[in-house]
Protein backbone atom coordinates (compact mmCIF):
# COMPACT_ATOMS: atom_id res chain seq x y z
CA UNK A 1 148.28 -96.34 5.53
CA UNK A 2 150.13 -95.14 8.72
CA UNK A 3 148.59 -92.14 10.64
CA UNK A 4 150.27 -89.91 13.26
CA UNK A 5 149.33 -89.74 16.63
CA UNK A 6 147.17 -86.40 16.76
CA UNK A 7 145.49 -86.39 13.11
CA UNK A 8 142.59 -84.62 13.06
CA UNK A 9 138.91 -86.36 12.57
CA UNK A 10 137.02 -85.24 9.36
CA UNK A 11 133.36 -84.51 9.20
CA UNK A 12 133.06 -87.80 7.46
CA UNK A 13 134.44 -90.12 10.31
CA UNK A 14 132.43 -88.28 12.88
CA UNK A 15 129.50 -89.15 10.88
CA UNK A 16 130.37 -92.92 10.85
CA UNK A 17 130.75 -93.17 14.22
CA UNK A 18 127.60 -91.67 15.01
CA UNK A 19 125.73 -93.88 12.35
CA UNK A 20 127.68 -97.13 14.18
CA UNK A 21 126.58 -95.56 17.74
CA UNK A 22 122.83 -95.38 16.31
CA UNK A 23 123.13 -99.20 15.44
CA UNK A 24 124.17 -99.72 19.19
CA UNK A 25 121.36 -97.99 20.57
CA UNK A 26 118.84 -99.51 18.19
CA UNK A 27 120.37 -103.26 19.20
CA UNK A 28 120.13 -102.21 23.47
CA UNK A 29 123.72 -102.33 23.75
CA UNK A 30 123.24 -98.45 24.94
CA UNK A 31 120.56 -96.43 26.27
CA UNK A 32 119.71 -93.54 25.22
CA UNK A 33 120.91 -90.81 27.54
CA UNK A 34 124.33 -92.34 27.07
CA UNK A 35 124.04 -92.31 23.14
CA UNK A 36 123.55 -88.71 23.98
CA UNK A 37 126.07 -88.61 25.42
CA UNK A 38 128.80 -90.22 23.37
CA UNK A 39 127.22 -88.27 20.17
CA UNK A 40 128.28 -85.08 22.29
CA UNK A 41 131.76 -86.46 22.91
CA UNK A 42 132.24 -87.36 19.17
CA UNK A 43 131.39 -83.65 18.09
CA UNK A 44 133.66 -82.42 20.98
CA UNK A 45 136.46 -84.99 20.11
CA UNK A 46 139.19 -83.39 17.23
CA UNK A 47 141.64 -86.46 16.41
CA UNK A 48 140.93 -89.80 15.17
CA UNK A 49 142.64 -91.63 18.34
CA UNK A 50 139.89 -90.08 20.60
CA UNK A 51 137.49 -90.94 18.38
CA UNK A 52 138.09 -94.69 18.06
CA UNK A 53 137.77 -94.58 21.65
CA UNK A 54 134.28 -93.47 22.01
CA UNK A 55 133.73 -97.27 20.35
CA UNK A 56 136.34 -98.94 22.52
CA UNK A 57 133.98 -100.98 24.74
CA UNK A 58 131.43 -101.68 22.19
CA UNK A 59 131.58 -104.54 19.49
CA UNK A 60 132.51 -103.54 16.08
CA UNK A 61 129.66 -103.78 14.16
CA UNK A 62 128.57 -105.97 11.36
CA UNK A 63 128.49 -104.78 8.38
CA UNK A 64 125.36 -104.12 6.24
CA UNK A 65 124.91 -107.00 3.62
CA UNK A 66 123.82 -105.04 0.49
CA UNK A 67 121.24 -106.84 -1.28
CA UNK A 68 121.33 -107.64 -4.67
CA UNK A 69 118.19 -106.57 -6.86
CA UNK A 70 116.54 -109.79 -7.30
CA UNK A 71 115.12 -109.46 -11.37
CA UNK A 72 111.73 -110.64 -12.19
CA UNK A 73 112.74 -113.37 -14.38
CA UNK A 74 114.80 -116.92 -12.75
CA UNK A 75 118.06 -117.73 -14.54
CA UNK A 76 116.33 -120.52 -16.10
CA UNK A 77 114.09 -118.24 -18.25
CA UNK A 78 116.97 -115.74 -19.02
CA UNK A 79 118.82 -118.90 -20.05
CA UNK A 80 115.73 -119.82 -22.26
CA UNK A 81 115.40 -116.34 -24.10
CA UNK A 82 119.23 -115.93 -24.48
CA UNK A 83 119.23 -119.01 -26.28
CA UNK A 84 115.49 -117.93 -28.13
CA UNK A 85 117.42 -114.70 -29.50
CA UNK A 86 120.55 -116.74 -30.56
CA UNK A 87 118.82 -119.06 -32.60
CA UNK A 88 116.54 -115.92 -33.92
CA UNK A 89 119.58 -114.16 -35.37
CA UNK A 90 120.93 -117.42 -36.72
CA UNK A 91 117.65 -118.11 -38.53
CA UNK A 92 117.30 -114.78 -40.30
CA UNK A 93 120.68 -114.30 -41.08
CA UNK A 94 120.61 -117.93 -42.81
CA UNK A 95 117.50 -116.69 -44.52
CA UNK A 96 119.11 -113.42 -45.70
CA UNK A 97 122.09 -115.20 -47.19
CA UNK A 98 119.62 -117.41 -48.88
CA UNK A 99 117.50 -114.44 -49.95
CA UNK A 100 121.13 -112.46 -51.23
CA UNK A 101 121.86 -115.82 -52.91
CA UNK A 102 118.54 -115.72 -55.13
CA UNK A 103 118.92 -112.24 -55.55
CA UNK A 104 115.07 -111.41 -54.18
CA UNK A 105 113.03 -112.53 -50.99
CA UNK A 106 112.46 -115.85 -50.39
CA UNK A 107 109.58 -117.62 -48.27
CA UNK A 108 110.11 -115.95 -44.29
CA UNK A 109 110.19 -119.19 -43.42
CA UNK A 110 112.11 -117.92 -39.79
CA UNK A 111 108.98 -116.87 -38.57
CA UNK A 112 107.80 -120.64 -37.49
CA UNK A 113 111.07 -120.99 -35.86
CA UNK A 114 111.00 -117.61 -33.78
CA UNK A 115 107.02 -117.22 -33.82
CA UNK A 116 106.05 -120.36 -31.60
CA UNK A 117 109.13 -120.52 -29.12
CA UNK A 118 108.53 -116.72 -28.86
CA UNK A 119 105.04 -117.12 -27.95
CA UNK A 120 105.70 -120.23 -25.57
CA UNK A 121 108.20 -118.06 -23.07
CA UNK A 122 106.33 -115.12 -23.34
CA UNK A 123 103.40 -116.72 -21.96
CA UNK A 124 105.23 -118.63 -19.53
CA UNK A 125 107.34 -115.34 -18.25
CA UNK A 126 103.92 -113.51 -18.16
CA UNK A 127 102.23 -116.25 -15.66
CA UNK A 128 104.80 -117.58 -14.29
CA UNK A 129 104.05 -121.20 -14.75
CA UNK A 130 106.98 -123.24 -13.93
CA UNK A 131 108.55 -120.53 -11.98
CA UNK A 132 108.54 -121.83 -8.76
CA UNK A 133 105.30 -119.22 -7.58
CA UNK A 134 102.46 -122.45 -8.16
CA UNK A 135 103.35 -125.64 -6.08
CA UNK A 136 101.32 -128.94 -6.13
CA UNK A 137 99.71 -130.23 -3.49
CA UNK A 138 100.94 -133.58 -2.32
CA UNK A 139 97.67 -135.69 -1.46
């Protein structure tokens, strides 16, 4: 997007450069009576060319790396309960056609498929065993 010489800095822009003149202060590159300084100048300043010049002699920052939420559970047990609920809905919908083909309920026999494996990766999500937090000591 082209602008024309003498466009006029928003609120917005002002802000940003303040926010990258804090990070320029807080890494020494200026003191403090000249972040003063340049602050002043930026809310003094009204088009964008003047503005980028305020940052002219410092290095453009790097940007903030956003970090991802890290969840509670490693892919390896998500991986484990997708395929636990899979096999779940498989089970019981094979029972249901079997209890729709005698016409009344059969035997839940699902429940010693989903029951155990259940059990197993609750237990294991709820201590954590094999989840990288309890490491062997090598004698």
């Amino acid at each position: 997007m082209e602008i024309t010489t003498g466009t006029r800095a928003s609120d917005a822009e002002r802000d940003r450069i303040v926010r990258d003149l804090s990070r320029h202060l807080g890494d020494g590159r200026i003191d403090l009576t000249e972040y003063d300084q340049r602050v002043a100048q930026v809310y003094r300043i009204a088009t964008r060319e003047e503005l980028a010049g305020v940052l002219a002699d410092l290095p453009t920052p790097a940007p903030i790396r956003q970090e991802k939420p890290r969840s509670r559970f490693p892919i390896w047990q998500r991986i484990e309960a997708s395929a636990w609920l899979t096999v779940s809905v498989l089970v019981l919908v094979i029972w249901a056609a079997i209890s729709l083909g005698v016409g009344e309920f059969t035997y839940f026999w699902p429940v010693w498929v989903i029951g155990p494996w259940g059990a197993v990766l609750a237990v294991r999500a709820a201590t954590g065993l094999e989840g990288g937090h309890r490491h062997r000591r090598k004698i």
